[in-house]
Structure formats: structure tokens, C-alpha cells
Protein backbone atom coordinates (compact mmCIF):
# COMPACT_ATOMS: atom_id res chain seq x y z
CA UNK A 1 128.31 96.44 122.44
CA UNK A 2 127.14 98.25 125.61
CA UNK A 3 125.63 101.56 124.91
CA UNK A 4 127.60 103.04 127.75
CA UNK A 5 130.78 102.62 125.93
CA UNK A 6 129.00 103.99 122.51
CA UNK A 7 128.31 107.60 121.17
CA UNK A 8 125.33 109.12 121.43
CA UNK A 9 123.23 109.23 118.04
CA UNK A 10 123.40 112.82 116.53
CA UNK A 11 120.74 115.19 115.89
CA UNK A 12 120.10 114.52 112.29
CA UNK A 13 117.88 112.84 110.44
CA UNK A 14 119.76 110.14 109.49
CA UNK A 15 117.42 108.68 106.95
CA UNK A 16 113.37 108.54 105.42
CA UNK A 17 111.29 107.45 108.79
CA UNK A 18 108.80 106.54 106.60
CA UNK A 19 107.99 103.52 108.44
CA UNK A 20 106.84 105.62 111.17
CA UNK A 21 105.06 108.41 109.52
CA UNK A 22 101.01 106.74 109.68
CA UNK A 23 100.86 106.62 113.70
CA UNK A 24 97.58 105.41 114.92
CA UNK A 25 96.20 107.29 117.81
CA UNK A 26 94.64 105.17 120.98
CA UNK A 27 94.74 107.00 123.91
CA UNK A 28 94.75 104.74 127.25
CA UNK A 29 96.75 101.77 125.73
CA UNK A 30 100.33 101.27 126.51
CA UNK A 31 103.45 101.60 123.84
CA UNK A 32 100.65 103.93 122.03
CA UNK A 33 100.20 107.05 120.51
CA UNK A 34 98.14 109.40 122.69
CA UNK A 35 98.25 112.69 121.10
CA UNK A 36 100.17 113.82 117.42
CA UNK A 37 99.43 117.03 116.18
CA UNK A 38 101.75 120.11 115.25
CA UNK A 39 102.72 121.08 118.56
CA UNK A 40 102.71 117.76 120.52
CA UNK A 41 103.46 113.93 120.24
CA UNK A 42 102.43 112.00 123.30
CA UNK A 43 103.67 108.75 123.49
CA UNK A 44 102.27 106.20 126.63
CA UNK A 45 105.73 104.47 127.31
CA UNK A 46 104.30 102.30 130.10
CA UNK A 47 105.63 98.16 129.39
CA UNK A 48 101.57 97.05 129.90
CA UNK A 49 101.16 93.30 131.03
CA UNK A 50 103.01 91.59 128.53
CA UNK A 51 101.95 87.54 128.10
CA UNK A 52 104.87 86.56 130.44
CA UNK A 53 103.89 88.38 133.16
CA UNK A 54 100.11 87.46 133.09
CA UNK A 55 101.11 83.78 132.95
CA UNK A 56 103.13 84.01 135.85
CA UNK A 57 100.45 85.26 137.89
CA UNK A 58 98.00 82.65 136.17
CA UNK A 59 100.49 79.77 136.54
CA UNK A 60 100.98 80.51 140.54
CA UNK A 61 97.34 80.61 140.77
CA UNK A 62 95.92 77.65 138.83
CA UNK A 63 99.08 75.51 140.86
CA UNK A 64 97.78 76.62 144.21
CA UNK A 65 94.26 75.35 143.01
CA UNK A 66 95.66 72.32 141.92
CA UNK A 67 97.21 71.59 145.10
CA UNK A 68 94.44 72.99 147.57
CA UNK A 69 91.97 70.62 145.54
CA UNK A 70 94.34 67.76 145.92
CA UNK A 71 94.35 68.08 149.86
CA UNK A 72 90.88 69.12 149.64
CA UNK A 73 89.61 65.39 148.17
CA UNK A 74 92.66 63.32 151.12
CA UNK A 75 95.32 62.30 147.70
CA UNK A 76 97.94 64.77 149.41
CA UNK A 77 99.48 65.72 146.35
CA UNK A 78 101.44 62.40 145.89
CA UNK A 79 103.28 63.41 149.36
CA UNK A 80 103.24 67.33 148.84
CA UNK A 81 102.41 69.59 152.33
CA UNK A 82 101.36 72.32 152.78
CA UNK A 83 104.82 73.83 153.19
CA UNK A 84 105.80 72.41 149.91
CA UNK A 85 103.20 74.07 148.14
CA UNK A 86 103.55 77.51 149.61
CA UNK A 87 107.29 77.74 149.07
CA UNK A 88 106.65 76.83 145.25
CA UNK A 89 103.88 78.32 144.42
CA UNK A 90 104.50 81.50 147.11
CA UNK A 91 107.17 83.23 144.07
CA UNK A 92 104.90 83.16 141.42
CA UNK A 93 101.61 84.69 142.80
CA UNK A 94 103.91 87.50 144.80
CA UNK A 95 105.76 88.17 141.37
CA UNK A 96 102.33 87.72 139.43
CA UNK A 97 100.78 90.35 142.08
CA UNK A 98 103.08 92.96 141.67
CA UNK A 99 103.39 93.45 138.00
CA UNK A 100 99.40 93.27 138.84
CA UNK A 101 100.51 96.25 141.44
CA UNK A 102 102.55 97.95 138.85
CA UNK A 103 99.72 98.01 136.07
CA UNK A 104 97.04 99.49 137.51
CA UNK A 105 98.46 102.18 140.28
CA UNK A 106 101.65 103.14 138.79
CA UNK A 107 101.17 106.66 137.51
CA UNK A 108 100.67 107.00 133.67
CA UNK A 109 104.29 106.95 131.90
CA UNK A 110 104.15 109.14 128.74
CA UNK A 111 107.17 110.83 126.56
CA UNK A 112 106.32 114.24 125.54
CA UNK A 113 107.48 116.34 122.41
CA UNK A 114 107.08 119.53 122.46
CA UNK A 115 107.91 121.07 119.05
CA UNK A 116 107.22 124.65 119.67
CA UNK A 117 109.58 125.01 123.06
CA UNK A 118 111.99 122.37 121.49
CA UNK A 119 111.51 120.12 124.54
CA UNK A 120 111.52 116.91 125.42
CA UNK A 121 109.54 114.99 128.46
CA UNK A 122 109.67 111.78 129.75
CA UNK A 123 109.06 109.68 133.32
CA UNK A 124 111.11 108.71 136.29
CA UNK A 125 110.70 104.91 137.11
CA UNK A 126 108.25 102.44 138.70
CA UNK A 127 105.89 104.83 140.92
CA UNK A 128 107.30 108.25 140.84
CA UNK A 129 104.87 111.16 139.26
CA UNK A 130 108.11 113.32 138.48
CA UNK A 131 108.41 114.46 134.24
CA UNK A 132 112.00 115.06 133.92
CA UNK A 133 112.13 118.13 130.65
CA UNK A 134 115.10 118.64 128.77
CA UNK A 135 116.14 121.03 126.21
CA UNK A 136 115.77 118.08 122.97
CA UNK A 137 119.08 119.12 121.70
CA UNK A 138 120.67 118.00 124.81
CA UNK A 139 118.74 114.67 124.85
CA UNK A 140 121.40 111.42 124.73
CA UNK A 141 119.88 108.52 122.64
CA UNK A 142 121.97 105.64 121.64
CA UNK A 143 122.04 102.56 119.23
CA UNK A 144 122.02 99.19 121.65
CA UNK A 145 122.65 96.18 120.26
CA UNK A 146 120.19 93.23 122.02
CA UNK A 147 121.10 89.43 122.50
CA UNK A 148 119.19 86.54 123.33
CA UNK A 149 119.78 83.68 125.84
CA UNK A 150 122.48 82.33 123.68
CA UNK A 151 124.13 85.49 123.09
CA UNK A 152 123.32 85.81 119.34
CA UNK A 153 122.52 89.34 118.06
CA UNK A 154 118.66 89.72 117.89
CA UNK A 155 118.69 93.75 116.45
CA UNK A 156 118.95 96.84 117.69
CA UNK A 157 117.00 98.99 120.16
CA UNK A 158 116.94 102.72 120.67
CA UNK A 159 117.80 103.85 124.29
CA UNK A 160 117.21 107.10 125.78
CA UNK A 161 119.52 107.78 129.22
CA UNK A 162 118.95 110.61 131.53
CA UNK A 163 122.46 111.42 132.58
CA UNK A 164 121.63 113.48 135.48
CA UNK A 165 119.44 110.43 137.11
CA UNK A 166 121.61 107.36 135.30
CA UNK A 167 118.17 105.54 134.04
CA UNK A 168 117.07 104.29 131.05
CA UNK A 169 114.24 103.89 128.53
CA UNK A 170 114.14 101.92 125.59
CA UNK A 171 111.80 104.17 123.12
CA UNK A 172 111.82 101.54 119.71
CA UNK A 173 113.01 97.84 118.97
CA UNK A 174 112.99 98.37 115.54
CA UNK A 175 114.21 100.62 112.80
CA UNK A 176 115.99 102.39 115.51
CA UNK A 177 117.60 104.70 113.01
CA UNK A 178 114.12 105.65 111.12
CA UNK A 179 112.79 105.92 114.26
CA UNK A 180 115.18 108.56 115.47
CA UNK A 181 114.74 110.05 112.49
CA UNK A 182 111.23 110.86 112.74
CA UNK A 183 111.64 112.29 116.40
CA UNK A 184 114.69 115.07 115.11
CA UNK A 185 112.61 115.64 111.72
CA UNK A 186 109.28 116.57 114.20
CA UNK A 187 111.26 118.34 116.87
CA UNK A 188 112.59 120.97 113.88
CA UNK A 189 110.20 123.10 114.09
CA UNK A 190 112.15 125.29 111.15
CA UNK A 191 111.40 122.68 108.62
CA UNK A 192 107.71 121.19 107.53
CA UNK A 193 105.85 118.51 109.20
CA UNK A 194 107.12 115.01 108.55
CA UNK A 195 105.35 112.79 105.85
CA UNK A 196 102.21 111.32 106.90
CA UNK A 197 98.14 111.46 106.59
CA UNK A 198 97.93 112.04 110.32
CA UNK A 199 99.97 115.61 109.75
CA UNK A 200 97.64 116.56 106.90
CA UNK A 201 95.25 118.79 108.72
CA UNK A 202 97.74 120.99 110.44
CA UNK A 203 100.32 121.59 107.45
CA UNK A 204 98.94 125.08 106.24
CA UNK A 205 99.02 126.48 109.62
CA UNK A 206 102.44 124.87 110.61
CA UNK A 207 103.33 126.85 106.92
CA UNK A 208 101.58 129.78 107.84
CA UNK A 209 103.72 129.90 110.94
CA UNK A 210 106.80 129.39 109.38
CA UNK A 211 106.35 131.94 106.14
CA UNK A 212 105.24 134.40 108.84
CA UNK A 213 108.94 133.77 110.42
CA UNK A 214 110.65 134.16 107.39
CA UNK A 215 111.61 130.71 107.04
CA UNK A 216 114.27 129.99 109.28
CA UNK A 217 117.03 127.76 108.54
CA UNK A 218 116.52 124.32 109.69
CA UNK A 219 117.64 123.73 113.74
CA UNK A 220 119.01 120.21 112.90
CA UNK A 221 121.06 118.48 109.29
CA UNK A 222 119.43 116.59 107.40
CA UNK A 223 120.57 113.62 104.84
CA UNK A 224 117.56 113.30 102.97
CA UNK A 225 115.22 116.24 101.08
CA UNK A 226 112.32 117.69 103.45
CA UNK A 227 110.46 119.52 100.77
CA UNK A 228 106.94 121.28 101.67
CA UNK A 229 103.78 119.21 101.13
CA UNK A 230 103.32 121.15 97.80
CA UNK A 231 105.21 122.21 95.02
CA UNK A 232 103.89 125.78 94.83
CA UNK A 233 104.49 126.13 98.79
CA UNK A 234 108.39 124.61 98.01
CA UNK A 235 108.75 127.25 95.28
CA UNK A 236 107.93 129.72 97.85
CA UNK A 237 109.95 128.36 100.47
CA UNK A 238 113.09 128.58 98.14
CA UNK A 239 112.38 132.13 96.88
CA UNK A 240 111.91 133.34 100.30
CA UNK A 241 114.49 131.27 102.19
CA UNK A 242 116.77 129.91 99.49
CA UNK A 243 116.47 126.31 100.83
């Protein structure tokens, strides 16, 4: 089913993202975590050179080679000229050189979270330098279901569709639902820091923060328990707050 003809996911935390909760941080490297902390999750979104597109620009090169070496040592390529060989091999070095172009001069693509302003950031396409921000509330995410060349279901990916600008991104390919998860449990700023080693060093301070604001209700549902990191801090939490 298209995900233009589908809902939008809510804002809830639909179930235990636990499979996303130990991020590993590597800035520079594409699909990758470049910042998690309290305040910010920085995620490089840029598609990289995959395999396929490497070995089209390999496979247009070492064909040219082929062929130049053929005329080179008087065989002709079993009849080929030099016509022949441009218009086949012409496709896959032009292809091959622009996801070359793409890779290394297309501005960095990164989607932001910010927790404390309860926004959301995240890239135009191809070369623009423009962040489009969003309230996160107002941010349309939706459940696509993929195919493959036969048309069989191969799973599910999560898109995210600016509405203003009609373009996409796909943000997971996997455990769309836990994935979704983790982004609305973050982006709640009123409840504690997800699950997760990588949160451990800012969890007093993010309960500092909240204590000192009285600890306000939760901004989004929730469907599973999002108790504090200890049980003397949860006590506290339901004395104060009563949740």
C-alpha cells in the first residue's frame, strides 16, 4: 500500500525501541550517528556510495579499458568501433560519475532532534544547503510497505514527507515501529531519557531539569512504562508528579 493513501503514524510510543537504544557514534560516515546527547540527536542521512553504484562506475571503466586495449593491439574488438564502444560504455561512466558528483560535493545531509525546542530538522534534496525545521508534533511519518522486482512484500520502511515541499525521506528499513518509537520517546522532553548506555552520563541532569520543573506531564502517550533510571528517583517522580 502507498503511503500516500495511508495515515500518518501517531505520536506515541508505540512499543520498547529497545533495538535502537545502544547507538554508536561515528561522525563523518553516512546513515550514522553524529551527535546523541540530552539535547540533540544528529543523524547523517546522506545514501553514501552503496556497492551498486561504485560498480557501475567500475564496470563503465574497466569496459572502456577493455575495448581501448583491444584497438590498441589491431583485434578491433571482434568488429566493435569506436562508436560502438562509446554508446555502450558512454551510460555507465556518466551515471558512475555523478553519483561520484553527488558523494563528495553535495552538502552534508543530517536530521536534527532537538529535544529542548521540540523540533525537528532535516535536508532538502540532491545539492540544496536549505534545513527545513518543523515543530516535531507536526512532523508526518508513515508505515510503507516495500516490494521487490517480483512484487513480493520485502518489509516495511519508515518515511518522513514534508508536505509543504512534497519530498520524501526514508529514515529506517527496519523495525519501523521501534524505530519511531525511540524518536517520540527522545523528543518528550517531559519524560526521562530513553534506555541506553549512551544516555547514562546525562540522566541526573536531564532529572535535575525536570524535578526543577515540577515534573510535567508527559507531551506524548505512551503504551509501554517509562520509569526513571532508578527506583529512588521513580519514587520521587510519583510523589511529586503522581505518574
Amino acid at each position: 500500500m502507498s503511503f500516500l493513501k495511508a495515515k500518518p503514524l501517531p505520536h506515541e510510543i508505540l512499543c520498547d525501541p529497545e533495538i535502537f537504544f545502544d547507538w554508536e557514534v561515528i561522525p563523518g560516515k553516512a546513515r550514522k550517528v553524529q551527535e546523541i546527547n540530552d539535547e540533540y540527536f544528529v543523524l547523517n542521512i546522506a545514501r553514501g556510495l552503496t556497492f551498486s553504484k561504485i560498480f557501475t562506475f567500475l564496470f563503465g571503466g574497466l569496459v572502456t579499458l577493455v575495448i581501448f586495449s583491444l584497438q590498441l593491439i589491431g583485434k578491433n574488438g571482434g568488429g566493435i568501433t569506436w562508436i560502438d564502444y562509446v554508446l555502450f560504455t558512454a551510460p555507465f561512466f556518466i551515471l558512475g560519475l555523478f553519483h561520484l558528483a553527488v558523494y563528495y560535493y553535495n552538502p552534508k545531509k543530517e536530521l536534527v532532534l532537538d529535544r529542548m525546542n521540540g523540533t525537528i530538522s532535516y535536508p532538502h534534496l540532491f545539492f540544496s544547503r536549505k534545513q527545513e525545521t518543523v515543530p516535531f508534533w507536526l512532523v508526518t511519518v508513515y508505515k510503507n510497505l516495500q516490494t521487490g522486482g517480483d512484487f513480493a512484500p520485502t518489509g516495511y520502511s519508515l518515511i518522513l514527507r514534508d508536505r509543504k515541499q512534497n519530498f520524501t525521506w526514508t529514515l529506517a528499513n527496519r523495525e519501523v515501529e521501534s524505530y519511531w518509537s525511540f524518536m517520540v520517546w527522545y523528543m518528550d522532553k517531559n519524560r526521562p531519557l530513553p534506555d541506553g548506555k549512551i544516555f547514562n552520563p546525562y540522566r541526573q541532569a536531564d532529572f535535575d531539569r525536570r524535578l526543577k520543573e515540577g515534573f510535567p506531564k508527559p507531551l506524548y502517550p505512551s503504551f509501554i512504562p517509562t520509569d526513571e533510571h532508578t527506583p529512588e528517583q521513580q519514587a520521587m517522580r510519583r510523589r511529586m508528579a503522581g505518574w
